[in-house]
N, C-alpha and C. Protein backbone atom coordinates (compact mmCIF):
# COMPACT_ATOMS: atom_id res chain seq x y z
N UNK A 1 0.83 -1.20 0.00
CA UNK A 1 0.00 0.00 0.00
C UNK A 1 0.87 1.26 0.00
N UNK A 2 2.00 0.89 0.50
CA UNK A 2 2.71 2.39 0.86
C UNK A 2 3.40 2.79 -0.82
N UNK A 3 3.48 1.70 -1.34
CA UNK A 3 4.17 1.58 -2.23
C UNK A 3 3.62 2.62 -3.90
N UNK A 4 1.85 1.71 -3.50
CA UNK A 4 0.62 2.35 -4.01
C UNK A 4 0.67 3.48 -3.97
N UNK A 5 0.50 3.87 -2.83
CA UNK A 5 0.32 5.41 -2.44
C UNK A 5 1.82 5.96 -2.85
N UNK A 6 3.09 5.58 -2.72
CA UNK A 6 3.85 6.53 -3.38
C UNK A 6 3.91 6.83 -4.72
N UNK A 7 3.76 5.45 -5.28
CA UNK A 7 3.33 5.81 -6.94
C UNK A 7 2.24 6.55 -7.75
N UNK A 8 1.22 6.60 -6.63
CA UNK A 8 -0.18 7.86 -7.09
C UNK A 8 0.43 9.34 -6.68
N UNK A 9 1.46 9.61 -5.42
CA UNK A 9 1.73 10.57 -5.42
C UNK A 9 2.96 11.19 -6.67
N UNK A 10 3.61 10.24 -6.87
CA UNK A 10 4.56 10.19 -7.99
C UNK A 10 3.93 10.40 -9.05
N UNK A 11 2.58 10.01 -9.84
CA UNK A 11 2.23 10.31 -11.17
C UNK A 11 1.82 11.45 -10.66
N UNK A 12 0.79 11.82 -9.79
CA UNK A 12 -0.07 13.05 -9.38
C UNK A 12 1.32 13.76 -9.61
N UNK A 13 2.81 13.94 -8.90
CA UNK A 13 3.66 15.02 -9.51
C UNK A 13 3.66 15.64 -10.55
N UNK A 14 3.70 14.18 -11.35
CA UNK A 14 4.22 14.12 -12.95
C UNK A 14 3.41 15.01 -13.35
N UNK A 15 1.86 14.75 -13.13
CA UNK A 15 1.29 15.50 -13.88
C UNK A 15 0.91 16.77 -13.59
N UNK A 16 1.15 17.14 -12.18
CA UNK A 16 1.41 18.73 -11.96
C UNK A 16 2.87 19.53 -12.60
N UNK A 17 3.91 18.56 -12.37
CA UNK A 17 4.90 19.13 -13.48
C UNK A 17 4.89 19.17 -15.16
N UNK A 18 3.83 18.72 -15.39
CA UNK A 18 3.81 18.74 -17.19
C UNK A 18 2.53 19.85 -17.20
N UNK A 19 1.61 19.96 -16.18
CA UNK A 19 0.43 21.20 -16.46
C UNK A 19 1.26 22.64 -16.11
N UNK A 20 2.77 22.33 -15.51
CA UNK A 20 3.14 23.32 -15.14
C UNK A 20 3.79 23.66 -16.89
N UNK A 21 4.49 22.59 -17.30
CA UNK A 21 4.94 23.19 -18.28
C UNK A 21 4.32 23.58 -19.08
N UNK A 22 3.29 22.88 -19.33
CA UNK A 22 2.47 23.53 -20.57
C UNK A 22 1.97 25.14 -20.16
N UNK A 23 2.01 25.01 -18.98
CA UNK A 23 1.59 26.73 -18.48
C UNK A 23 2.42 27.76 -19.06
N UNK A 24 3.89 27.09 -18.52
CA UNK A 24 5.05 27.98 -18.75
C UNK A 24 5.28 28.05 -19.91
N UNK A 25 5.08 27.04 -20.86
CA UNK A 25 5.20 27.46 -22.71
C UNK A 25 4.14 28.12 -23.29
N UNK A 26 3.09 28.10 -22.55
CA UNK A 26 1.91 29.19 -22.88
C UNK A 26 2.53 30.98 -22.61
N UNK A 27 3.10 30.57 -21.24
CA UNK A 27 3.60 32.05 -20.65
C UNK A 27 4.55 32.71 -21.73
N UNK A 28 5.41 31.91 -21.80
CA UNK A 28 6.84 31.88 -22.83
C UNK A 28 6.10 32.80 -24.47
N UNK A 29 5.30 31.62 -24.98
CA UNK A 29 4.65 31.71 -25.95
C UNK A 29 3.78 33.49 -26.16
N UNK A 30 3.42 33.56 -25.06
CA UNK A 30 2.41 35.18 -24.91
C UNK A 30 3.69 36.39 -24.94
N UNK A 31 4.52 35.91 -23.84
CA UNK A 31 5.37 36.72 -23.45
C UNK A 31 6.34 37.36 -25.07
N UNK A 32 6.47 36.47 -25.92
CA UNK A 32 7.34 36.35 -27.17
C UNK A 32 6.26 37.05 -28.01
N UNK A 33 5.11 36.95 -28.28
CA UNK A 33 4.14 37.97 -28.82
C UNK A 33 3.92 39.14 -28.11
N UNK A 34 4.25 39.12 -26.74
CA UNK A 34 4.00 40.40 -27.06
C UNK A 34 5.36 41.59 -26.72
N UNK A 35 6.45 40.42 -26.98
CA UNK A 35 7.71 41.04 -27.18
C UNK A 35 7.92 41.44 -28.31
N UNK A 36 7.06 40.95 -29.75
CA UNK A 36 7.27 41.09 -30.63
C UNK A 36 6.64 42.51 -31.54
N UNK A 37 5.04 42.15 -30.69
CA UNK A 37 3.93 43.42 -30.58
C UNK A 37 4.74 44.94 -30.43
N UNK A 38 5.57 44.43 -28.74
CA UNK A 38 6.05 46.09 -28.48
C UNK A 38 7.56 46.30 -29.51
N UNK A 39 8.04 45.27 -30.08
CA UNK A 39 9.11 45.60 -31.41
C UNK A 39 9.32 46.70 -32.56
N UNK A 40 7.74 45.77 -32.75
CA UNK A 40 7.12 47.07 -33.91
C UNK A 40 6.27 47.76 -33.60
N UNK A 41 5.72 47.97 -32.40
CA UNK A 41 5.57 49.50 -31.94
C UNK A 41 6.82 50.10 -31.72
N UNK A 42 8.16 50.00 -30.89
CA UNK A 42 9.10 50.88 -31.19
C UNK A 42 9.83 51.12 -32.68
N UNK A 43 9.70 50.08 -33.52
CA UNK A 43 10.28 50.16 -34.71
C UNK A 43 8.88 51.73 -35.56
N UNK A 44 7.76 51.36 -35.38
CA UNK A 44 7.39 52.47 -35.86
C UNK A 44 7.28 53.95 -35.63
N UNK A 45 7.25 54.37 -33.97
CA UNK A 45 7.90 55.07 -33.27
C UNK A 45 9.07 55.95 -33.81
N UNK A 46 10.34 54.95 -34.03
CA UNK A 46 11.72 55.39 -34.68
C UNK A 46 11.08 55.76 -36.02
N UNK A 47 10.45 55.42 -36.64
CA UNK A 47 10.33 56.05 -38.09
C UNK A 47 9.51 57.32 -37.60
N UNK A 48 8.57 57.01 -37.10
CA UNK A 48 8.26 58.68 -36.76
C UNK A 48 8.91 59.26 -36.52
N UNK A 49 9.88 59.38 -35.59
CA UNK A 49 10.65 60.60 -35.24
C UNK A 49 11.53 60.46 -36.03
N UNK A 50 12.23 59.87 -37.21
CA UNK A 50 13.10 60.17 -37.98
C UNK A 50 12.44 61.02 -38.77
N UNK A 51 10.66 60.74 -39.26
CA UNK A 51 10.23 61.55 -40.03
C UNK A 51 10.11 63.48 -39.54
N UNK A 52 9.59 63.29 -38.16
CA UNK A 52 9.59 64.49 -37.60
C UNK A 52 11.04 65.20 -37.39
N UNK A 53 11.66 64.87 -37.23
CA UNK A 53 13.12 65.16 -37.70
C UNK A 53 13.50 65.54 -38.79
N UNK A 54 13.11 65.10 -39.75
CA UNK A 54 13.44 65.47 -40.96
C UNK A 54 12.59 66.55 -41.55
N UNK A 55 11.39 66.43 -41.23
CA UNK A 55 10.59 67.92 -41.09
C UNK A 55 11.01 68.66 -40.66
N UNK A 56 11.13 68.47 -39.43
CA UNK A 56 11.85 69.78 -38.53
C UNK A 56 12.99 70.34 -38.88
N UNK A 57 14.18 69.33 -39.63
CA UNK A 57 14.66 70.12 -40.13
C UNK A 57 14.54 70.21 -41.92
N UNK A 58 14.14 70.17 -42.16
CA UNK A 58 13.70 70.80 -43.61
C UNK A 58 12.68 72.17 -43.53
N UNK A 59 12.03 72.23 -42.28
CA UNK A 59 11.27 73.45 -42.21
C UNK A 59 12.10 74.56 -41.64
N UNK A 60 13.27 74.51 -41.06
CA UNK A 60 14.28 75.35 -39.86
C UNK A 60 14.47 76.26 -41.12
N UNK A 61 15.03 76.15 -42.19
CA UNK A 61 15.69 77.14 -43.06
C UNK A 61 14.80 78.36 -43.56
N UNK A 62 13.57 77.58 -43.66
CA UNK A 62 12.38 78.11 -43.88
C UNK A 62 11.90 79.23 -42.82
N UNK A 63 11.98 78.69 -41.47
CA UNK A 63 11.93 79.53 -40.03
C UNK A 63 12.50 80.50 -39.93
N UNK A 64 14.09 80.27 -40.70
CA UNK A 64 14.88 81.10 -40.35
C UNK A 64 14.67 82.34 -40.87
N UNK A 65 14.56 82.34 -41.92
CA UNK A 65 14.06 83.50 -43.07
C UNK A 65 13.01 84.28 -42.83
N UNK A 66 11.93 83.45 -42.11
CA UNK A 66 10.90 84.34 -41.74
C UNK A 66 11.10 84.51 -40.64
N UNK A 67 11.78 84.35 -39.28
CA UNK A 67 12.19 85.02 -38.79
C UNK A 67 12.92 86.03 -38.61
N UNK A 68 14.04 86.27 -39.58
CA UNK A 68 14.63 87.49 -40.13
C UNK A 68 14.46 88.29 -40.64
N UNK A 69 13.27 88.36 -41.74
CA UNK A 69 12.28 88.86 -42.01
C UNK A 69 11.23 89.64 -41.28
N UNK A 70 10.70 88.84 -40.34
CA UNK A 70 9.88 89.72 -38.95
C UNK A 70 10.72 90.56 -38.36
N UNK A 71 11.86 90.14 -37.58
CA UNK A 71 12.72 90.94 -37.04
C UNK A 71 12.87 92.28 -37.85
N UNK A 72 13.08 92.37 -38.61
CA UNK A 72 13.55 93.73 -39.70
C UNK A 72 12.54 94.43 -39.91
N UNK A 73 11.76 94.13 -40.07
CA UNK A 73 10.49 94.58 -39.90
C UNK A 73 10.38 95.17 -38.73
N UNK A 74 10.50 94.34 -37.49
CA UNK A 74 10.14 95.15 -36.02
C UNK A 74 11.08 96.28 -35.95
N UNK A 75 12.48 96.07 -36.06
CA UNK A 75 13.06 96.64 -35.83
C UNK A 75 13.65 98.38 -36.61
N UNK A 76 12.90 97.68 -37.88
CA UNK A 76 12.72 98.95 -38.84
C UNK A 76 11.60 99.94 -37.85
N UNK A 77 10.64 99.37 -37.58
CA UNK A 77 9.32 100.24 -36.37
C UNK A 77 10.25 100.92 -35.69
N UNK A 78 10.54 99.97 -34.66
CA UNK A 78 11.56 100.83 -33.62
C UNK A 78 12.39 101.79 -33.97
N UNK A 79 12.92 101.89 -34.64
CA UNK A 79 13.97 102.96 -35.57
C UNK A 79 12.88 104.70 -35.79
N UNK A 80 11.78 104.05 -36.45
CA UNK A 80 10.66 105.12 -37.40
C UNK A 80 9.91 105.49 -35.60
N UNK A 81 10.14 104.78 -34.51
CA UNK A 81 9.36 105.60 -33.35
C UNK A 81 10.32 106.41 -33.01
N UNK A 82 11.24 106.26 -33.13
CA UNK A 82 12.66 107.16 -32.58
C UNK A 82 12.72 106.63 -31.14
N UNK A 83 12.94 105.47 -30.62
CA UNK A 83 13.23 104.88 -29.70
C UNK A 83 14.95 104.57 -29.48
N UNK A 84 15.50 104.39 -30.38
CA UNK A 84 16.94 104.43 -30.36
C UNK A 84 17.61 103.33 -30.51
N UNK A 85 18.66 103.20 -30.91
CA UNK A 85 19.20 101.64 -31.26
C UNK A 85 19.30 100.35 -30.20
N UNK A 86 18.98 99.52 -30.94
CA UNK A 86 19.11 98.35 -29.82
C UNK A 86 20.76 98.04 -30.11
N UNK A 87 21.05 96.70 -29.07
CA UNK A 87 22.61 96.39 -30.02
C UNK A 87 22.27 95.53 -30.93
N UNK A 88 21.13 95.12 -31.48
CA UNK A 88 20.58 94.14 -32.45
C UNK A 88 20.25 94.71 -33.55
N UNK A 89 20.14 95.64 -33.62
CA UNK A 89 19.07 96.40 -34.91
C UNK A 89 19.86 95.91 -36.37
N UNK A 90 20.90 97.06 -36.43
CA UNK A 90 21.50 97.05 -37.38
C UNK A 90 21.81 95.73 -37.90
N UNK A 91 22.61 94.57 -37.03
CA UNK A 91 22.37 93.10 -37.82
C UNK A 91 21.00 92.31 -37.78
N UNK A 92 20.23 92.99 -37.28
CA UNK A 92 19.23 92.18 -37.65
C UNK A 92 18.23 92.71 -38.99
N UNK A 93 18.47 94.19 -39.65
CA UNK A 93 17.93 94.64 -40.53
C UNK A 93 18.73 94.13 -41.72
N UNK A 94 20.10 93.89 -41.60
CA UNK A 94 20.78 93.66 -42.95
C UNK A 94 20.80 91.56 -42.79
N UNK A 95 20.48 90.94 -41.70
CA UNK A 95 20.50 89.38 -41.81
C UNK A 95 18.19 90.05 -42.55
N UNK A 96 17.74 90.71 -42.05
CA UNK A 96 16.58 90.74 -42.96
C UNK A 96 16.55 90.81 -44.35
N UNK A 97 17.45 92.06 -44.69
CA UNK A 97 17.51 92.26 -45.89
C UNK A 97 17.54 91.42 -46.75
N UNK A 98 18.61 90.43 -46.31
CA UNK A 98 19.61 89.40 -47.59
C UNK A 98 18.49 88.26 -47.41
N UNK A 99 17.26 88.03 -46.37
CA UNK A 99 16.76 87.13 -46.57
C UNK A 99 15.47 87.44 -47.32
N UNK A 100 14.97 89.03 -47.11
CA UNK A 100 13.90 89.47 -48.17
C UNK A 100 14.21 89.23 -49.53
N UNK A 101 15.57 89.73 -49.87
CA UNK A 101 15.98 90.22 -51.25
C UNK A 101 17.09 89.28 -52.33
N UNK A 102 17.27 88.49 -51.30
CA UNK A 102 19.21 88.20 -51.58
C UNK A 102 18.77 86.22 -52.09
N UNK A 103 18.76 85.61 -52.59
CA UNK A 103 19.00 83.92 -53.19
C UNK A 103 19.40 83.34 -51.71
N UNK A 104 18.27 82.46 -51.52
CA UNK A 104 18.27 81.75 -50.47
C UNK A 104 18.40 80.13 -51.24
N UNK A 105 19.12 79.30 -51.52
CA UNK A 105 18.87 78.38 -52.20
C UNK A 105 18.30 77.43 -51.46
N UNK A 106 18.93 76.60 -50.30
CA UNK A 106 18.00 76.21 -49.82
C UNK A 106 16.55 75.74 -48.95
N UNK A 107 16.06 77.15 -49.14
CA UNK A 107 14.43 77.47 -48.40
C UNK A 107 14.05 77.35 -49.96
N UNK A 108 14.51 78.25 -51.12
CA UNK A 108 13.74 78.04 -52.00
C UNK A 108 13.35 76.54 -52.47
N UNK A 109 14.83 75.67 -52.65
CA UNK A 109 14.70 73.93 -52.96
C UNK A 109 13.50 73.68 -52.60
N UNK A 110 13.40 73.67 -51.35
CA UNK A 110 12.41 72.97 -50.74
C UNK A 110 11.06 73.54 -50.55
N UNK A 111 10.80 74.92 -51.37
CA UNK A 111 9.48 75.00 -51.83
C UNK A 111 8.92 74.44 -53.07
N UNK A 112 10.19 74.12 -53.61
CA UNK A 112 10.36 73.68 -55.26
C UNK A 112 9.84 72.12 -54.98
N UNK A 113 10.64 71.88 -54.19
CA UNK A 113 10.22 69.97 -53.72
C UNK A 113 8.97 69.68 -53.33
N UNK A 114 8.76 70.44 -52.16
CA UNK A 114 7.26 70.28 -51.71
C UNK A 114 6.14 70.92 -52.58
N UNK A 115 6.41 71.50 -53.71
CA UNK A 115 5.08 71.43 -54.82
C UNK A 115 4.14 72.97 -54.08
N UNK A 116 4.88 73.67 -53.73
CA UNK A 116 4.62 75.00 -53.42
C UNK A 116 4.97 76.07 -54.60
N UNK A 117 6.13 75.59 -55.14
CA UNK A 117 6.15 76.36 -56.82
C UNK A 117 6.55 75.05 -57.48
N UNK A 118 5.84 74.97 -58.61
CA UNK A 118 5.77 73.52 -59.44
C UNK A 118 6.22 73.86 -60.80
N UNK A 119 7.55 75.03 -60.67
CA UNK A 119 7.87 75.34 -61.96
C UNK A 119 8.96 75.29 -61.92
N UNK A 120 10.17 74.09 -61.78
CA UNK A 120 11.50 73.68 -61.43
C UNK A 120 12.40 74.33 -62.62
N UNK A 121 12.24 74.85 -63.52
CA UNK A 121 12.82 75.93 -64.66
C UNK A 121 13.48 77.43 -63.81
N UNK A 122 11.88 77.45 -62.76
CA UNK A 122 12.51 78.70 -62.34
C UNK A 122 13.37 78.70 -61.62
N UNK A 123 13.77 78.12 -60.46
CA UNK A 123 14.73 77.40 -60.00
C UNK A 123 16.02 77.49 -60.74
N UNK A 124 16.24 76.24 -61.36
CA UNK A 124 16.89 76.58 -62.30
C UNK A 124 17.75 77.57 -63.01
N UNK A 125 17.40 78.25 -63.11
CA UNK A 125 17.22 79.57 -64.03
C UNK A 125 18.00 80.54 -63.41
N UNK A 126 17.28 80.37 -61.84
CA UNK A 126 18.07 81.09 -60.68
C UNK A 126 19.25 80.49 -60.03
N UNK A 127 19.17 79.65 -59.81
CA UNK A 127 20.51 79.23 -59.12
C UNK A 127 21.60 78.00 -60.07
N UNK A 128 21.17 77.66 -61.17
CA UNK A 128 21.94 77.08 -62.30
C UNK A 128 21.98 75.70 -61.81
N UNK A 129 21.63 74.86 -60.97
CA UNK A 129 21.00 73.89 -61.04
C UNK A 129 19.67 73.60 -60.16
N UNK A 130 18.91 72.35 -60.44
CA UNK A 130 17.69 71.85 -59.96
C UNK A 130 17.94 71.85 -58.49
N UNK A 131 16.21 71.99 -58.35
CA UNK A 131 15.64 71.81 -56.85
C UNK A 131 16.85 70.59 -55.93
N UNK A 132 16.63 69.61 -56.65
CA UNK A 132 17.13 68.24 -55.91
C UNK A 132 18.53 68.11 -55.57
N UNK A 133 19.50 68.87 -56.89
CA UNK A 133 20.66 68.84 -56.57
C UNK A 133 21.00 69.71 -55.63
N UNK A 134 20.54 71.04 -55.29
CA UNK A 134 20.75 72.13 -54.29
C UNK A 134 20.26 71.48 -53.28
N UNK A 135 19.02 70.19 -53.00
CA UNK A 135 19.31 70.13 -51.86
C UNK A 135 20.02 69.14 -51.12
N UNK A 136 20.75 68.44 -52.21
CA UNK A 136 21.75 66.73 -51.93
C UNK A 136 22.66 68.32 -51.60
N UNK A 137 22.85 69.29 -52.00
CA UNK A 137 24.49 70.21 -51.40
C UNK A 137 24.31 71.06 -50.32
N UNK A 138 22.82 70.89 -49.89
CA UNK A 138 22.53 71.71 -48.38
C UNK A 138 23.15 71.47 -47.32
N UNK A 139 24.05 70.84 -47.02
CA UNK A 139 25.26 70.97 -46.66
C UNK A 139 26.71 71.44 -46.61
N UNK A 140 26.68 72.15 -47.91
CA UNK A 140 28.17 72.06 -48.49
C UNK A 140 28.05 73.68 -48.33
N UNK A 141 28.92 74.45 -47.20
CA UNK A 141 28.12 75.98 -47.35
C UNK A 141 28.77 76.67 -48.48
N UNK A 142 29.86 76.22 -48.81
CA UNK A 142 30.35 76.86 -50.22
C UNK A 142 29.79 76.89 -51.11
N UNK A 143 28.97 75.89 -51.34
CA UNK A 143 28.27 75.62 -52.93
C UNK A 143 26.80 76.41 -52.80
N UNK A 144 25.81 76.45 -51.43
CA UNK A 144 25.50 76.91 -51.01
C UNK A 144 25.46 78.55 -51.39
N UNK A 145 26.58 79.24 -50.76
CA UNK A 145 27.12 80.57 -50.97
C UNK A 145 27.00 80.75 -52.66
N UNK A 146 27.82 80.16 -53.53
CA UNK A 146 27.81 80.46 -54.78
C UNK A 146 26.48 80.40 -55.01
N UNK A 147 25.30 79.68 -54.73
CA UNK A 147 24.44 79.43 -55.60
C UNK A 147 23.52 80.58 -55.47
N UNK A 148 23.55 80.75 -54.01
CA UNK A 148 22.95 82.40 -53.78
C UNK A 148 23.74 83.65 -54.54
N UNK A 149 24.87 83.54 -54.71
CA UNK A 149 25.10 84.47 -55.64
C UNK A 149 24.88 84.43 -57.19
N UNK A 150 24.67 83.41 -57.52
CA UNK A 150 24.40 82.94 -58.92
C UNK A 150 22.49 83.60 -58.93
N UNK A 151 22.07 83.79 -58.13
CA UNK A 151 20.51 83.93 -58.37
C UNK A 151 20.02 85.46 -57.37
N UNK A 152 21.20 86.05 -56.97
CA UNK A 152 21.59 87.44 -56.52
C UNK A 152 21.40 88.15 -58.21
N UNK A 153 22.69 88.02 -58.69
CA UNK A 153 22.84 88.11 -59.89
C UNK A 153 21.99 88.39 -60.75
N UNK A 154 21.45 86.82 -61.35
CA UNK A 154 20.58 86.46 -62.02
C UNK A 154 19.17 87.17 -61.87
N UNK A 155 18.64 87.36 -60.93
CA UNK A 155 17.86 88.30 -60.17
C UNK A 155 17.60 89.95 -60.77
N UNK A 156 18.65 90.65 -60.69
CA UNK A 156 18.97 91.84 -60.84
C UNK A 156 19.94 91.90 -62.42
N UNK A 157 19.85 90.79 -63.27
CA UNK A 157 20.19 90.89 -64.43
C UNK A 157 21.90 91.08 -64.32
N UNK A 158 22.63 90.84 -63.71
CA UNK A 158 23.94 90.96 -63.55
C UNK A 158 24.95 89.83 -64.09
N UNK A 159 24.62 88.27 -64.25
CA UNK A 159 25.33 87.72 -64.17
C UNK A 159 26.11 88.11 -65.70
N UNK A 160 27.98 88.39 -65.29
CA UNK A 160 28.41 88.49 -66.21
C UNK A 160 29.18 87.03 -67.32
N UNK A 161 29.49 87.03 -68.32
CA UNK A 161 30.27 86.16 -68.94
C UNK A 161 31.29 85.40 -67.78
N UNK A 162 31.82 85.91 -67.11
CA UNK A 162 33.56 85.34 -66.70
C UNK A 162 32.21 84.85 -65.17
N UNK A 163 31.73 85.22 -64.49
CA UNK A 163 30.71 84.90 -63.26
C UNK A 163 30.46 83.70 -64.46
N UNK A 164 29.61 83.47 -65.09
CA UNK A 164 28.65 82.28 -65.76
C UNK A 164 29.77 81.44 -66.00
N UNK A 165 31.07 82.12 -66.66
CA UNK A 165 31.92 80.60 -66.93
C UNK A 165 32.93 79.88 -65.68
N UNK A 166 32.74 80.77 -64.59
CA UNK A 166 33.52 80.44 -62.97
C UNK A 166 32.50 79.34 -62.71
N UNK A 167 30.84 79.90 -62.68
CA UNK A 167 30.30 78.74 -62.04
C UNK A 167 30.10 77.76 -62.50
N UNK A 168 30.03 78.12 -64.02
CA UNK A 168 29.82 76.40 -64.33
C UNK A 168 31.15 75.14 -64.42
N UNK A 169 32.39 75.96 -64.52
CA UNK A 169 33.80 75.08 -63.96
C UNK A 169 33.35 74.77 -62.62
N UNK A 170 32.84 75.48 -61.79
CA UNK A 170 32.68 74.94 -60.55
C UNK A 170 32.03 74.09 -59.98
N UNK A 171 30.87 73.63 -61.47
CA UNK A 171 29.89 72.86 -61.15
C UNK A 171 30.55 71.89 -61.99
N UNK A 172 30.99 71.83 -62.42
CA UNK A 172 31.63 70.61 -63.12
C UNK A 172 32.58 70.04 -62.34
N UNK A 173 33.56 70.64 -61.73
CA UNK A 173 33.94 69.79 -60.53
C UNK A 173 33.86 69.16 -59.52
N UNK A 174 32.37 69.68 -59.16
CA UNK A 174 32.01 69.56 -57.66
C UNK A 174 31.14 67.98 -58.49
N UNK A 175 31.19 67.51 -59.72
CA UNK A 175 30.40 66.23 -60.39
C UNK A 175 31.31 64.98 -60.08
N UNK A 176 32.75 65.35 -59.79
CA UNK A 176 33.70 64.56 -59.65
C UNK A 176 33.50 63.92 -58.53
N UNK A 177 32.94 63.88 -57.56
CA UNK A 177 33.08 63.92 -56.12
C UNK A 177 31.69 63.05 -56.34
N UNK A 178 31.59 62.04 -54.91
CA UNK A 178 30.67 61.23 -55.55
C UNK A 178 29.52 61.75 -53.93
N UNK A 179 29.68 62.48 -53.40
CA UNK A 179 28.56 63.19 -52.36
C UNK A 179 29.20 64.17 -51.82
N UNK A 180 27.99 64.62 -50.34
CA UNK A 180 28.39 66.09 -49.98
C UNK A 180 29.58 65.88 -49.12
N UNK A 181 29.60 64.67 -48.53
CA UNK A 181 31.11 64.87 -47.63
C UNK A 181 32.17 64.99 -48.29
N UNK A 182 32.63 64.23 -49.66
CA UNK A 182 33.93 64.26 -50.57
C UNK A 182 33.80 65.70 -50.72
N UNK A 183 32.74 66.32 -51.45
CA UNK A 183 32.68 67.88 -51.63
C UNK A 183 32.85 68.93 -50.53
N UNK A 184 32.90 68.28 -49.04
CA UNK A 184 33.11 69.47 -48.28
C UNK A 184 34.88 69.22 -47.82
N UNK A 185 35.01 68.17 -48.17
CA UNK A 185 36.36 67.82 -47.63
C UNK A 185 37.38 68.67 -49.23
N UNK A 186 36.84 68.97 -50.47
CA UNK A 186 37.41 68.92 -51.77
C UNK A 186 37.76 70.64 -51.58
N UNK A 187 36.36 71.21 -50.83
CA UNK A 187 36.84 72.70 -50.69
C UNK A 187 38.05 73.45 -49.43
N UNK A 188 38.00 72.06 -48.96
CA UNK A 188 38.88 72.10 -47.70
C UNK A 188 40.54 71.96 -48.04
N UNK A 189 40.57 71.30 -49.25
CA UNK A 189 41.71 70.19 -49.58
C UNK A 189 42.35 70.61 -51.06
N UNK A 190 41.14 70.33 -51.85
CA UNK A 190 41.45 70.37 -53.32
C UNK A 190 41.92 71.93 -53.75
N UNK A 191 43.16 72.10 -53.91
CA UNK A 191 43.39 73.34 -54.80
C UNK A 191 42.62 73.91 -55.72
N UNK A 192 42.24 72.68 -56.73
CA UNK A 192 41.88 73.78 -58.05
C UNK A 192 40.50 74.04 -57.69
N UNK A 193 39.63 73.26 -56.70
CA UNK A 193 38.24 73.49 -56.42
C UNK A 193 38.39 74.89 -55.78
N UNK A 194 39.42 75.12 -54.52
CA UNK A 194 39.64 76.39 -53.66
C UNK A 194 39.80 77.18 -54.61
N UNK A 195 40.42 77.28 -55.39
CA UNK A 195 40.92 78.32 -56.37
C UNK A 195 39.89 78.81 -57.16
N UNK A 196 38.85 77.91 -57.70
CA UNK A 196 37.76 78.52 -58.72
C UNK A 196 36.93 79.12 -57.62
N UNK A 197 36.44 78.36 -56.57
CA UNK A 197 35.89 79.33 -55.95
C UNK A 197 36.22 80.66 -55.33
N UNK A 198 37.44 80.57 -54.89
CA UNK A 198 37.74 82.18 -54.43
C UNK A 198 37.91 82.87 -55.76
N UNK A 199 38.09 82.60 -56.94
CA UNK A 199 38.00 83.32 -57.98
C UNK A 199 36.50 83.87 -58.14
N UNK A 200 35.41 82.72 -58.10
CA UNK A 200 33.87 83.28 -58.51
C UNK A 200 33.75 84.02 -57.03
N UNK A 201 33.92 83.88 -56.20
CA UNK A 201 33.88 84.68 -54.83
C UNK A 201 34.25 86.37 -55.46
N UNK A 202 35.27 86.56 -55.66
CA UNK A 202 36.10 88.02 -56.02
C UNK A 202 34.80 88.31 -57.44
N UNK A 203 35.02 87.44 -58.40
CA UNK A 203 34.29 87.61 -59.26
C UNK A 203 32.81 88.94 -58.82
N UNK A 204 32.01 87.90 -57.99
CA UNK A 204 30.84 88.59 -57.18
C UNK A 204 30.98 89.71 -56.93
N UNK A 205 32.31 89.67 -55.51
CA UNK A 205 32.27 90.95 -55.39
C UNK A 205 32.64 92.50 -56.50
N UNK A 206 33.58 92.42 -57.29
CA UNK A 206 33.45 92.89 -57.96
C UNK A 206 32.48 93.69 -58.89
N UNK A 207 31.20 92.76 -59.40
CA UNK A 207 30.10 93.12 -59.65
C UNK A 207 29.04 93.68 -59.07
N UNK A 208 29.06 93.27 -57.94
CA UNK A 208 28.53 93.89 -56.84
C UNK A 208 28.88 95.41 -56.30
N UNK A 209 29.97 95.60 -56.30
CA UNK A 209 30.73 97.02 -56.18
C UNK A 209 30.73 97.86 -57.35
N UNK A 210 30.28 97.09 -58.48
CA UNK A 210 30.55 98.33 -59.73
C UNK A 210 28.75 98.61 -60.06
């Protein structure tokens, strides 16, 4: 009998240790769904904020301008009340100016991209290449700089012969380079790239002064 009774308590184990397991591979099993559930909730998460990021900054350049813009504005008021100079005025009327008047290339790109002006010629036209390429070089502040002067220019009917044939050597070099980091390292490094540009640099000014 004792024997009996240990062997009923012995299966009765068994089979509390196998309802246990099946519990615990149920647990296991839930636990792994819904490890998987909260995966791709953080995986979609990260794409949001890469996207909001990338908004945010694709809209900053945009900010900036109209904030410089307002400013000059206020500060033009203040001037016309006869209130008296701030220590801000004066740079903040001429960072207005150049953003009212002056080739912003990339705030314009990216009105060009986002289908706010849907006439990529004009573009073009102004800064001597497309929406897309000005903004693969929104990084590069040299190329940047020229392109606002190329549509300064262009703008006010100025661009001369020796300006048109600086930038387009300049754009032909900057083709060699296979992105914006080789190109920021090329103006850093490369002679003949430094050289055409401080040439179309002087170029500018020049025209600008006469």
């Amino acid at each position: 009998m004792d024997l009996q009774d240990r062997l009923a308590q012995m299966t009765a184990e068994v089979e509390r240790l196998k309802l246990d397991k099946t519990l615990q591979r149920d647990e296991v099993c839930s636990l792994r769904a819904e490890a998987r559930s909260l995966q791709h909730e953080i995986s979609t998460l990260n794409r949001q904020i890469r996207d909001i990021k990338a908004e945010v900054s694709q809209d900053a350049p945009a900010t900036n301008v109209g904030r410089e813009v307002r400013l000059r504005f206020l500060e033009l008021h203040r001037r016309r009340m006869g209130r008296g100079k701030s220590k801000f005025d004066e740079a903040r009327i001429k960072c207005g100016n150049r953003a009212a008047h002056r080739g912003r290339p990339v705030v314009d790109a990216l009105l060009c991209l986002t289908g706010l002006m849907d006439d990529d010629k004009v573009y073009l036209d102004l800064y001597g290449v497309t929406p897309l390429a000005a903004r693969k070089m929104m990084h590069v502040p040299e190329m940047i700089e020229v392109m606002g002067f190329h549509a300064s220019l262009k703008a006010e009917g100025k661009v001369t012969p020796e300006f048109h044939s600086l930038f387009e050597r300049l754009l032909a070099s900057t083709c060699t380079f296979s992105g914006p980091t080789e190109l920021r390292t090329a103006f850093k490094e490369e002679k003949a790239v430094q050289s055409c540009h401080s040439a179309l640099q002087d170029c500018y000014d020049r025209i600008v002064a006469a």
